[in-house]
C-alpha atoms as a PDB file:
ATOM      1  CA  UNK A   1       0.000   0.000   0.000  1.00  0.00           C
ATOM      2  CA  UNK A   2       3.021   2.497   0.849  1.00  0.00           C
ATOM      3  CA  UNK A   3       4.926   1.869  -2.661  1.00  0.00           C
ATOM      4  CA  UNK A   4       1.091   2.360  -4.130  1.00  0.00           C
ATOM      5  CA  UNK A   5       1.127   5.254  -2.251  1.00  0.00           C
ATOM      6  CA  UNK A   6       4.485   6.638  -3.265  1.00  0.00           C
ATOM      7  CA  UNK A   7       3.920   6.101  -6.950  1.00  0.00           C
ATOM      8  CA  UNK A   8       0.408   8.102  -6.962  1.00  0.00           C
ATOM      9  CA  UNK A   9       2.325  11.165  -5.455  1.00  0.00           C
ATOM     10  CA  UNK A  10       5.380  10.231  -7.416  1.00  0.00           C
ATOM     11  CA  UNK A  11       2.556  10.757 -10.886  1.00  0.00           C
ATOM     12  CA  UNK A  12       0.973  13.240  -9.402  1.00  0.00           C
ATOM     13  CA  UNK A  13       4.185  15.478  -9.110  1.00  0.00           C
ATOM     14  CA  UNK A  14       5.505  14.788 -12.706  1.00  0.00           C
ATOM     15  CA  UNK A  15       1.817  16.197 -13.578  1.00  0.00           C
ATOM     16  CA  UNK A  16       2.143  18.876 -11.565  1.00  0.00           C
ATOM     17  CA  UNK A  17       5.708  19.537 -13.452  1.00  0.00           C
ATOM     18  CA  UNK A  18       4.316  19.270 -16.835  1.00  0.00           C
ATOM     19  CA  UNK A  19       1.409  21.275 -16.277  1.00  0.00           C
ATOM     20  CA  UNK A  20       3.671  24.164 -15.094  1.00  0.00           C
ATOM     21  CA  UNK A  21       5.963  23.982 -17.455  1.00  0.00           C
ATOM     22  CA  UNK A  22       3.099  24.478 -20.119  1.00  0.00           C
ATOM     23  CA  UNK A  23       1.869  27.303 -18.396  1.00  0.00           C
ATOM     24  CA  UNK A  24       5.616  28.920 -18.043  1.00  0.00           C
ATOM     25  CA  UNK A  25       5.404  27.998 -22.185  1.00  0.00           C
ATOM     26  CA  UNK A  26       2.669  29.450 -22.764  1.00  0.00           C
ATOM     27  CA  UNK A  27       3.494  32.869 -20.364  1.00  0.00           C
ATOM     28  CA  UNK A  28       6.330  33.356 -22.491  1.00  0.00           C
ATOM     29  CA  UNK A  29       5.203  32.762 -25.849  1.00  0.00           C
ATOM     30  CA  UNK A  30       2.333  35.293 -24.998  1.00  0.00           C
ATOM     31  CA  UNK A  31       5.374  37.534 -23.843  1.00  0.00           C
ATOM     32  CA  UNK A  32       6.913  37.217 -26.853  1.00  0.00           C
ATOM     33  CA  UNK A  33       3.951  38.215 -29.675  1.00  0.00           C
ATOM     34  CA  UNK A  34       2.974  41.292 -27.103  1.00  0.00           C
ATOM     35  CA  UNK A  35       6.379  42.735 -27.294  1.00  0.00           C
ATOM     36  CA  UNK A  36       6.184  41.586 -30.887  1.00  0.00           C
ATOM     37  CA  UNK A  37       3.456  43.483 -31.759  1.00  0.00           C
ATOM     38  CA  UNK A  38       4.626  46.387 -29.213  1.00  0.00           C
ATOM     39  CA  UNK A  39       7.852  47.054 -31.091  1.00  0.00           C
ATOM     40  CA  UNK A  40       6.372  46.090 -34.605  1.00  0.00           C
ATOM     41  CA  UNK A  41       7.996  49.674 -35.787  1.00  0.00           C
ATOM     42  CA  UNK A  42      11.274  49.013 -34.066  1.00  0.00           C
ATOM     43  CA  UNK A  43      11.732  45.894 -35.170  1.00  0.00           C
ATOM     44  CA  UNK A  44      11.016  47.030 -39.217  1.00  0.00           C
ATOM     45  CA  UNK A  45      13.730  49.924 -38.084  1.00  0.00           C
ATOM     46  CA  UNK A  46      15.913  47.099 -37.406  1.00  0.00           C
ATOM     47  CA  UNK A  47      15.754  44.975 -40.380  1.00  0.00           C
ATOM     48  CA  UNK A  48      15.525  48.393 -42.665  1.00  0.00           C
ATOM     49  CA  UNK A  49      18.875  50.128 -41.232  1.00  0.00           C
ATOM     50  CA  UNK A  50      21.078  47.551 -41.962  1.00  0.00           C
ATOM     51  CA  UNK A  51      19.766  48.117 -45.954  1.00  0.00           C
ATOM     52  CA  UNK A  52      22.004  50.764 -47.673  1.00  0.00           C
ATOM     53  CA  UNK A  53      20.496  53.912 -48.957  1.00  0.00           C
ATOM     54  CA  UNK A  54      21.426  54.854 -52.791  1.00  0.00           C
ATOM     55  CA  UNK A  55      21.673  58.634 -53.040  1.00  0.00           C
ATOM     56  CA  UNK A  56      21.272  60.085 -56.857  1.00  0.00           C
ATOM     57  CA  UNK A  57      22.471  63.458 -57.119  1.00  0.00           C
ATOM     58  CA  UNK A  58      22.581  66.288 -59.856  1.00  0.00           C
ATOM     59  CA  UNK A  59      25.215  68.715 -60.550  1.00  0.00           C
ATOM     60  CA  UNK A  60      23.286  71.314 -58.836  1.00  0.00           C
ATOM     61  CA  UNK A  61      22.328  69.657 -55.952  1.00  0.00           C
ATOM     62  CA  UNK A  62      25.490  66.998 -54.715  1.00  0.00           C
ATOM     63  CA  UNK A  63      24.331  66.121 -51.712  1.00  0.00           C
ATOM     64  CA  UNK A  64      27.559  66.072 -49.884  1.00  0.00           C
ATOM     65  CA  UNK A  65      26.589  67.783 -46.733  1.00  0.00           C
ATOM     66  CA  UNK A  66      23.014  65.904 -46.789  1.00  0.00           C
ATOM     67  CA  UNK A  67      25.300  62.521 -46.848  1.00  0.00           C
ATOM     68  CA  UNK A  68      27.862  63.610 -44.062  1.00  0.00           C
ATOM     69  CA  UNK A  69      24.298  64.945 -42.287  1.00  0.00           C
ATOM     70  CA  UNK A  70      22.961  61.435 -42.385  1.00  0.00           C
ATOM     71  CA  UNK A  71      26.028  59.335 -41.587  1.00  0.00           C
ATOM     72  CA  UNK A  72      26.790  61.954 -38.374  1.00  0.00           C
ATOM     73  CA  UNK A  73      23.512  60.958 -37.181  1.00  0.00           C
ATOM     74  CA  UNK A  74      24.905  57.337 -36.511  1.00  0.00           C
ATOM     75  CA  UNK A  75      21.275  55.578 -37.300  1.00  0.00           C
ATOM     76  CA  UNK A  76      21.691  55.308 -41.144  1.00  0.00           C
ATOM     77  CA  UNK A  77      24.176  53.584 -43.966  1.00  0.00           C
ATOM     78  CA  UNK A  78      24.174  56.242 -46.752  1.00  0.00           C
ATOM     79  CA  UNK A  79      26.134  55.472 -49.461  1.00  0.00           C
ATOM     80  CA  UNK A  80      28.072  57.965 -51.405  1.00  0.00           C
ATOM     81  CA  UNK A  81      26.218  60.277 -53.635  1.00  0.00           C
ATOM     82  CA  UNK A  82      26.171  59.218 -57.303  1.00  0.00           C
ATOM     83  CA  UNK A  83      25.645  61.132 -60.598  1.00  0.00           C
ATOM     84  CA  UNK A  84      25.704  58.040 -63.004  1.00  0.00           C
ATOM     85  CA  UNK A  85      21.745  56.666 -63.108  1.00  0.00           C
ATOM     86  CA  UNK A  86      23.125  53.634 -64.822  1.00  0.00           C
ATOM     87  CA  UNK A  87      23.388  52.329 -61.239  1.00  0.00           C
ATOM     88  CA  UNK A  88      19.720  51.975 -61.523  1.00  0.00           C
ATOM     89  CA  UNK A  89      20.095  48.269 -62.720  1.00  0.00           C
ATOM     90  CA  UNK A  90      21.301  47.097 -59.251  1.00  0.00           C
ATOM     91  CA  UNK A  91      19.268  49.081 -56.811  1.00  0.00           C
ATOM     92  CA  UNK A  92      17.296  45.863 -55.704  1.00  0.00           C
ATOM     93  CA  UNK A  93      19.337  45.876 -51.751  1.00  0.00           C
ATOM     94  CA  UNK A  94      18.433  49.282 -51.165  1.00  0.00           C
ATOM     95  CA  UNK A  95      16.287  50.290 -48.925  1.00  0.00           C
ATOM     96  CA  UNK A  96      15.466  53.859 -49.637  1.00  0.00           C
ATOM     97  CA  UNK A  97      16.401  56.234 -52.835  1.00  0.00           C
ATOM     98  CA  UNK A  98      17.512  59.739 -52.017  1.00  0.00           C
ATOM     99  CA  UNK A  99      17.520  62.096 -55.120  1.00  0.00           C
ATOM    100  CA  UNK A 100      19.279  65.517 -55.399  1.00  0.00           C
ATOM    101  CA  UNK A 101      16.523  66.948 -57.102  1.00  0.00           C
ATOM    102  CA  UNK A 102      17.723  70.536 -59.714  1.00  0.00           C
ATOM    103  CA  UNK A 103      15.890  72.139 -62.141  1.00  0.00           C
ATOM    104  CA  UNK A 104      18.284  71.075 -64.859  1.00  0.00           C
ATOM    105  CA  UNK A 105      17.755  67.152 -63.655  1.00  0.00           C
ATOM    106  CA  UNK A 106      15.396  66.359 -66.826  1.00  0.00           C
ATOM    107  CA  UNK A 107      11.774  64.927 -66.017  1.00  0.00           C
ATOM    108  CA  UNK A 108      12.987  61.468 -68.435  1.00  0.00           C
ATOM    109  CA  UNK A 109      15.482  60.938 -65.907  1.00  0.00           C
ATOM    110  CA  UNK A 110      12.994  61.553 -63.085  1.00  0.00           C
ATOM    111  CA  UNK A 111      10.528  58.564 -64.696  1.00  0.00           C
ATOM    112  CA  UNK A 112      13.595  56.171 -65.060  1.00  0.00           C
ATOM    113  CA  UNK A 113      14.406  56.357 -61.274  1.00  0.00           C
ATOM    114  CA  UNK A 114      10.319  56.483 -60.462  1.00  0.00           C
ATOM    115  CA  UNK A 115      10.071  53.494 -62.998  1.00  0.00           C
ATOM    116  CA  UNK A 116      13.252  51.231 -61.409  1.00  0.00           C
ATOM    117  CA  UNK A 117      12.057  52.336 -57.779  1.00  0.00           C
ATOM    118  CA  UNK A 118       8.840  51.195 -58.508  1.00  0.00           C
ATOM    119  CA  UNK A 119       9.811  47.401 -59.841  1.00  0.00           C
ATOM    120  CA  UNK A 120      11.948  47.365 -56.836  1.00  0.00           C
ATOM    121  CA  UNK A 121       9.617  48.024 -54.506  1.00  0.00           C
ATOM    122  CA  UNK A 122      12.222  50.685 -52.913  1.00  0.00           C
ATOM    123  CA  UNK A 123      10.284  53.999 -51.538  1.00  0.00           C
ATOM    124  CA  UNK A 124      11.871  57.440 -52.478  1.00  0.00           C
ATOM    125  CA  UNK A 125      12.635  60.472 -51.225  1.00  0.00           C
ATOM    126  CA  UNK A 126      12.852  63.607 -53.552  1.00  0.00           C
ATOM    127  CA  UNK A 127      15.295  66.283 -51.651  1.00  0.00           C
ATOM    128  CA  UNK A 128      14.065  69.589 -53.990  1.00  0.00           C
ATOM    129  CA  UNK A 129      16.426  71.986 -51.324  1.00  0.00           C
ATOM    130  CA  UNK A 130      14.237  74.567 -51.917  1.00  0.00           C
ATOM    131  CA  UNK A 131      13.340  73.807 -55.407  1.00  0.00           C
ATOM    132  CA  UNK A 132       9.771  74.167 -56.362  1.00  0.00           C
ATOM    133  CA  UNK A 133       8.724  71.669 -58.417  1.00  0.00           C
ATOM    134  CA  UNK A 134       7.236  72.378 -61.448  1.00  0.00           C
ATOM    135  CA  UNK A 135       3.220  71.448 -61.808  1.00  0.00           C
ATOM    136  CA  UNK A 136       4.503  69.421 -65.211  1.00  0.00           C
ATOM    137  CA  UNK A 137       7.034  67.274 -63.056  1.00  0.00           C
ATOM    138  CA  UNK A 138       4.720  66.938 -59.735  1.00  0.00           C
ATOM    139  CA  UNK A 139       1.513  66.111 -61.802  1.00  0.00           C
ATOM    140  CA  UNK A 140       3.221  63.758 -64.771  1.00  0.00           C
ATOM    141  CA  UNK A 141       6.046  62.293 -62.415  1.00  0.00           C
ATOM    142  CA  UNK A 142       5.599  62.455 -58.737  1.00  0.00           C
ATOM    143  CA  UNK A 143       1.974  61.539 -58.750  1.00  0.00           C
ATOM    144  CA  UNK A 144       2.603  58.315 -60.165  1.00  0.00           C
ATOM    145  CA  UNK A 145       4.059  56.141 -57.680  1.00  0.00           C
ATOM    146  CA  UNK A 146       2.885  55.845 -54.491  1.00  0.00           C
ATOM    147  CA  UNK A 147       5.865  55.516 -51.959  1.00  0.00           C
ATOM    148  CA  UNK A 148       7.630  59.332 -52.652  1.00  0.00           C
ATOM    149  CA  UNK A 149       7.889  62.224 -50.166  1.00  0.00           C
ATOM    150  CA  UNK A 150       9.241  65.639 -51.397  1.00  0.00           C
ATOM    151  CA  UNK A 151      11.403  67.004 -48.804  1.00  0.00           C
ATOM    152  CA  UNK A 152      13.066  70.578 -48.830  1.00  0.00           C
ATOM    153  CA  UNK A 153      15.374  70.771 -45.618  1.00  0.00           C
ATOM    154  CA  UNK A 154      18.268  69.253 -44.234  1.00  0.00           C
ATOM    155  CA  UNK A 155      16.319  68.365 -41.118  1.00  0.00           C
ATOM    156  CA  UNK A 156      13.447  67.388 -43.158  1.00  0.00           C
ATOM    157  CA  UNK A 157      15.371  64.852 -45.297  1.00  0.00           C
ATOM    158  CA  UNK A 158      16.517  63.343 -41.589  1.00  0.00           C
ATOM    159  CA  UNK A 159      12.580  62.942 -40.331  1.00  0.00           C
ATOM    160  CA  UNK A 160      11.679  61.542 -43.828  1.00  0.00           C
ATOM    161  CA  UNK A 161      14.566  58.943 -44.028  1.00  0.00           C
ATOM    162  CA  UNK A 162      13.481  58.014 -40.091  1.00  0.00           C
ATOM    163  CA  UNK A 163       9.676  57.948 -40.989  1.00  0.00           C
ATOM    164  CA  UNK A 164      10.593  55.718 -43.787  1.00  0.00           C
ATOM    165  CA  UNK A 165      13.320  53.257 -42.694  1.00  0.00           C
ATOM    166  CA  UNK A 166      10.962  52.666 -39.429  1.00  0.00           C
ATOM    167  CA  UNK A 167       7.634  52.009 -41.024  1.00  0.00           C
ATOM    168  CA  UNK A 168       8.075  50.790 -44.733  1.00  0.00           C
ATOM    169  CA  UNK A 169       8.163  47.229 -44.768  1.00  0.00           C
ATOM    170  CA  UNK A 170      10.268  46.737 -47.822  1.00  0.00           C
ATOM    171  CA  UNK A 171       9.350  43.127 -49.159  1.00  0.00           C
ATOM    172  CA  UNK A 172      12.512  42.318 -50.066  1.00  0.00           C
END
């Protein structure tokens, strides 16, 4: 009767075990998704920072202190400003397209970045510095894809490229 004994408390223990340790499971796992879903921005931040951003520039508009702006502020990997749009054909590990937007940029130009931007899925940021943009360029160009923000100021262009790399979720 005693080893009967023994073994029914000896059973009812290892049940006691188990069912706590599914409880401590499921505790955590519950843990888990709510700080999932708490730090759903944060966590797109994460995976979009460690994408390099492509920066386009013009003659005009070089965006050499907009570059050494972005890499001072120790979030972002810019890379170095670029005139040559033939670069276009590999911008499919970027996460974001900066362009040094000047009058004398050409609006054909302006459609081939929109267009390769587009295909990749890569949003884009149009840094005018002051520029207005003409109703031709805004209406034709700008108004066609979806994932563009004009941006006029140096402190601007950091807000926009924060606001972007934390809540686009690039599907790449």
């Amino acid at each position: 009767m005693v080893v009967l004994s023994s073994i029914w408390n000896f059973t009812e223990n290892i049940i006691t075990a188990r069912d706590i340790l599914c409880v401590l499971i499921a505790i955590g796992l519950t843990f888990f998704l709510f700080i999932k879903f708490l730090f759903k921005k944060e966590l797109i931040m994460v995976k979009n920072i460690s994408r390099p951003m492509l920066m386009l520039c013009s003659k005009e508009n070089t965006l050499e202190k907009e570059y050494k702006l972005l890499q001072n502020v120790g979030l972002f990997k810019p890379d170095t400003p670029v005139k040559d749009i033939r670069i276009l054909d590999e911008i499919s590990g970027y996460g974001l397209l900066i362009i040094g937007y000047s009058k004398n940029f050409g609006i054909k130009n302006l459609r081939k970045i929109i267009d390769s931007a587009r295909v990749n899925n890569i949003p884009i940021l149009l840094y005018a510095n002051g520029i207005t943009l003409e109703h031709k360029i805004y209406d034709e160009v700008v108004n066609s894809y979806t994932y563009i923000s004009i941006c006029n100021t140096p402190i601007r262009l950091i807000s926009d490229v924060f606001a972007v790399m934390s809540s686009f979720k690039s599907c790449k």
